[in-house]
C-alpha atoms as a PDB file:
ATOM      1  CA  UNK A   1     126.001 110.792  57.399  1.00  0.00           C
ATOM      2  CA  UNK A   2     127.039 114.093  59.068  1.00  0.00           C
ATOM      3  CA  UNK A   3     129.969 114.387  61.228  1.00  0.00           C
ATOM      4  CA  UNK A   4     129.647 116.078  64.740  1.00  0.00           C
ATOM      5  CA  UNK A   5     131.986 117.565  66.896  1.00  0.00           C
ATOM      6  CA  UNK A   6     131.975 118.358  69.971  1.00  0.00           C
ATOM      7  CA  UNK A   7     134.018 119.504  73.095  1.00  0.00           C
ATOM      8  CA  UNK A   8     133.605 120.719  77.053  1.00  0.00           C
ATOM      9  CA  UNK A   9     133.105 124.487  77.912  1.00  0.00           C
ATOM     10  CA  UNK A  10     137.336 124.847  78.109  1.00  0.00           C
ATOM     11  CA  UNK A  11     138.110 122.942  74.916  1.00  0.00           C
ATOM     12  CA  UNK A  12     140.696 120.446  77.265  1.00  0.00           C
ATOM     13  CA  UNK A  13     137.826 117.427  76.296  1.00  0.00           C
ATOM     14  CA  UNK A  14     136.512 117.470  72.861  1.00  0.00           C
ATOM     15  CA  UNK A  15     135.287 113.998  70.609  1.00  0.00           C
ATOM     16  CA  UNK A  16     133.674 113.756  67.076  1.00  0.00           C
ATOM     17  CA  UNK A  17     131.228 111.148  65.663  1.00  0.00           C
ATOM     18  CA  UNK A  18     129.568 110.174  62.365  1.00  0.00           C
ATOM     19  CA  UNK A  19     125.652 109.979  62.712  1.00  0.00           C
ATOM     20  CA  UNK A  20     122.538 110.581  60.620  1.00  0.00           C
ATOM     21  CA  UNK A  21     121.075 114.216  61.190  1.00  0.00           C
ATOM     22  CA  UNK A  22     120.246 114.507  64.963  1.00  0.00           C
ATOM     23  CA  UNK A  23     116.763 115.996  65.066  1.00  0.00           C
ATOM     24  CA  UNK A  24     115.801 113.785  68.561  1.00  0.00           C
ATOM     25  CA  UNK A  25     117.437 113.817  72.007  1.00  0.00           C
ATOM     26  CA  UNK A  26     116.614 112.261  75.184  1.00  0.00           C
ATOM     27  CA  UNK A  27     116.390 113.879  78.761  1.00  0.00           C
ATOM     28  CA  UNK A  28     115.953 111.169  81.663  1.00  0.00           C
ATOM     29  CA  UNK A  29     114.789 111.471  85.390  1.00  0.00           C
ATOM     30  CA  UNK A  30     117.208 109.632  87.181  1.00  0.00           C
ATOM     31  CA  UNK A  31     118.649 111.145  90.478  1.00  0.00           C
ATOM     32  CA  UNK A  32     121.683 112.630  88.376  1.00  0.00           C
ATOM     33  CA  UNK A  33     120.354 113.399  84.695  1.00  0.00           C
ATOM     34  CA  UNK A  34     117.270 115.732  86.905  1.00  0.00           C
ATOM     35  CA  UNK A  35     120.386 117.349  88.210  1.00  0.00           C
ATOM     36  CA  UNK A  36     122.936 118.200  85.401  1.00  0.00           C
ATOM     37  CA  UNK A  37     119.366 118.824  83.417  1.00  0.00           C
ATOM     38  CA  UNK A  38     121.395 117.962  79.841  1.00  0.00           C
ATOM     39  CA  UNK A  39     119.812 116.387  76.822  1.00  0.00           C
ATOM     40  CA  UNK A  40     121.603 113.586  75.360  1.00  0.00           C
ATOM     41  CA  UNK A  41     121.974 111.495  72.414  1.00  0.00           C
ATOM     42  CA  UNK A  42     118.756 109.204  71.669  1.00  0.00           C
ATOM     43  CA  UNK A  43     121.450 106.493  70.023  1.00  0.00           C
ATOM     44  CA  UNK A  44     124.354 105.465  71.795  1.00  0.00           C
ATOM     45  CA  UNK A  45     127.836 104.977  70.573  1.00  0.00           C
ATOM     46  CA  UNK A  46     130.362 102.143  70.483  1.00  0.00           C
ATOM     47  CA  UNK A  47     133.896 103.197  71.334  1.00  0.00           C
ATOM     48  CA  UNK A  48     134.802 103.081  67.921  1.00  0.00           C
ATOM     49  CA  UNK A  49     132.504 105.051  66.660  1.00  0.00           C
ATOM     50  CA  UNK A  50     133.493 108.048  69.207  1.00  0.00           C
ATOM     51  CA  UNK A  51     136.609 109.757  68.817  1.00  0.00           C
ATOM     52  CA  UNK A  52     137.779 111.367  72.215  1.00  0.00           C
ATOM     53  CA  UNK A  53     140.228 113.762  72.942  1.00  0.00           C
ATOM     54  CA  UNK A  54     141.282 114.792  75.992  1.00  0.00           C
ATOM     55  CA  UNK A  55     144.299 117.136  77.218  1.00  0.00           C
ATOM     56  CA  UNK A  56     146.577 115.596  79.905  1.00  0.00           C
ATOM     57  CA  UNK A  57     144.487 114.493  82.651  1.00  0.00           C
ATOM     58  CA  UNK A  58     141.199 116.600  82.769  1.00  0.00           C
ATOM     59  CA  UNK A  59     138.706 113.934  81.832  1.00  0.00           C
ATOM     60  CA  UNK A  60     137.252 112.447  85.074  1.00  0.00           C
ATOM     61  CA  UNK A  61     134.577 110.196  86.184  1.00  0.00           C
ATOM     62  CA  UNK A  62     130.990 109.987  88.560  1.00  0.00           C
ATOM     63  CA  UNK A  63     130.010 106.659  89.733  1.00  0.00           C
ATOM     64  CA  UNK A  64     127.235 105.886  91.843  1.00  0.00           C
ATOM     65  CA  UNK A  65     124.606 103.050  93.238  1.00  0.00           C
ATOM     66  CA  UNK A  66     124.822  99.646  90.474  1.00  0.00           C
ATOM     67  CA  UNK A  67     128.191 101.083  89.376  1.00  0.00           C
ATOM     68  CA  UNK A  68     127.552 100.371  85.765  1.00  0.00           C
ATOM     69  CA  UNK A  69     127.324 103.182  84.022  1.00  0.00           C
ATOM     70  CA  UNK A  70     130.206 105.948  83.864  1.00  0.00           C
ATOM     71  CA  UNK A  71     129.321 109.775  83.937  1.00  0.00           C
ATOM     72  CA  UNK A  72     132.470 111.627  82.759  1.00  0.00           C
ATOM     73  CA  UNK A  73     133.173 115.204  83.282  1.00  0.00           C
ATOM     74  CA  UNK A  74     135.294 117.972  82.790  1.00  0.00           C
ATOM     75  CA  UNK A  75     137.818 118.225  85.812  1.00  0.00           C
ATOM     76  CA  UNK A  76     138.894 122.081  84.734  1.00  0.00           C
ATOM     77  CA  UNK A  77     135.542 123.309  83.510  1.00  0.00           C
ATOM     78  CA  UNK A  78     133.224 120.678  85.387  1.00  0.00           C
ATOM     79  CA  UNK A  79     130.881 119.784  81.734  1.00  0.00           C
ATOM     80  CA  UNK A  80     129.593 116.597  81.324  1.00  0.00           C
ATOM     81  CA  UNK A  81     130.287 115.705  77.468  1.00  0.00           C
ATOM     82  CA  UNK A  82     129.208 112.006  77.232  1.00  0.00           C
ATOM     83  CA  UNK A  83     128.427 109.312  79.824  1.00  0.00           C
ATOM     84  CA  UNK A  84     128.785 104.835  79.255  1.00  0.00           C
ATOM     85  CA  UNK A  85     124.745 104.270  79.840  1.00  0.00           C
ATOM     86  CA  UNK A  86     123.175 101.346  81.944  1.00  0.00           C
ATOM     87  CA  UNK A  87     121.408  99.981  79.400  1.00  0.00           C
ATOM     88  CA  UNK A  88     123.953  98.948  77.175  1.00  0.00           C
ATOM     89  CA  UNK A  89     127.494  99.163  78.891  1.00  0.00           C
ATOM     90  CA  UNK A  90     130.963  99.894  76.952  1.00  0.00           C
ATOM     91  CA  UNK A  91     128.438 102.125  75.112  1.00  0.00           C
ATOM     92  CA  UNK A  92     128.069 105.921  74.780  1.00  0.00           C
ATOM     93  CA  UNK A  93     125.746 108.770  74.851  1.00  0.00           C
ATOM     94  CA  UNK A  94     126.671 112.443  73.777  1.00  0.00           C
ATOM     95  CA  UNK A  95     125.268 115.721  75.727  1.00  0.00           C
ATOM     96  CA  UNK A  96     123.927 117.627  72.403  1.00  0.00           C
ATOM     97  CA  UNK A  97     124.730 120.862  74.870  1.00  0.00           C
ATOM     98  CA  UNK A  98     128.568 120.235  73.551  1.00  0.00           C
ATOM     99  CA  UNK A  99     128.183 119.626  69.926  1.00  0.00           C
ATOM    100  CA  UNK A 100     128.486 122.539  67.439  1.00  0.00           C
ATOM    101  CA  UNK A 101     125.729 123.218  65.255  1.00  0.00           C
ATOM    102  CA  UNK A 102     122.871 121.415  67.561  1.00  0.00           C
ATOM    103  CA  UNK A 103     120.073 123.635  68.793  1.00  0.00           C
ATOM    104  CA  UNK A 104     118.746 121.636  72.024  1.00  0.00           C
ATOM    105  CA  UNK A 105     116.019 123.770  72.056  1.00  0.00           C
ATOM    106  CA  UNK A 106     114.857 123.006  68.816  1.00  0.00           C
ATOM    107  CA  UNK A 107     115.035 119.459  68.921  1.00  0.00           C
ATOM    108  CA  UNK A 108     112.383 116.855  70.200  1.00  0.00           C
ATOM    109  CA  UNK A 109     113.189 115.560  73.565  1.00  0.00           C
ATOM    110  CA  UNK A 110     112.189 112.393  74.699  1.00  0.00           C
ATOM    111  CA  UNK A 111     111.644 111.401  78.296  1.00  0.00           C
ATOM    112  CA  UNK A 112     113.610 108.013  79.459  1.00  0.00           C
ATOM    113  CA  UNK A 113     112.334 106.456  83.462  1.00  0.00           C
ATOM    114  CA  UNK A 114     115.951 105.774  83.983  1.00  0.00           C
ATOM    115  CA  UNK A 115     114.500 106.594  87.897  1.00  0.00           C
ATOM    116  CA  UNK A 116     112.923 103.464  87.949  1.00  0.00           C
ATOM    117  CA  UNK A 117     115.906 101.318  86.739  1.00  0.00           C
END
C-alpha cells in the first residue's frame, strides 16, 4: 500500500489516503465532470479511509439535479479535491490533479456515462 497526499491549489484543503499504486483514473461526461475536465480516482473511498483537512471554513459544496452526490471545492482557490459520487453515496472519489507524485497524463483514463445516469 502507498500513501497519497493530497491538497487544493492554496494548501487551506488537503487529505491523505492509503491505496495500491494508482496507475488508472476515470474522467466522466456528466454536465459538470465535462466542465471542471479533472480525472478522478477509479476506486472510491469510505470516510474512514480519507483523511481531510481543511483550514477554518474554506471547504464548500456544489449540488445539483438528484441531489445525491456532493462536489466539494475550494472556497479561496476554487479546486475541486474530491467529490461523494452517485453511485455509491457517503463514498469518495479523489481528483489525481491534487495528489503529489501522480502524473494524470501518464495514467490510463477511463471514460464513465455518468451523462446518462
Amino acid at each position: 500500500m502507498v500513501t497519497y497526499h493530497g491538497s487544493c491549489h492554496c494548501g487551506d484543503i488537503s487529505f491523505s489516503f492509503q491505496h495500491e499504486k494508482i496507475d488508472t483514473g476515470l474522467r466522466c461526461n456528466c454536465s459538470i465532470c465535462k466542465r471542471r475536465g479533472a480525472v478522478m480516482s477509479a476506486f472510491t473511498l469510505s470516510p474512514a479511509e480519507l483523511n481531510i483537512d481543511i483550514n477554518d471554513d474554506s471547504l464548500s459544496t456544489y449540488q445539483f439535479a438528484s441531489k445525491v452526490a456532493r462536489h466539494y471545492f475550494c472556497k479561496n482557490c476554487g479546486v475541486y479535491p474530491f467529490h461523494e459520487t452517485v453511485r455509491k453515496p457517503g463514498n469518495y472519489r479523489v481528483n489525481l490533479g491534487c495528489i503529489d507524485d501522480i502524473d494524470t497524463y501518464a495514467v490510463n483514463v477511463q471514460i464513465f456515462d455518468g451523462n446518462s445516469i
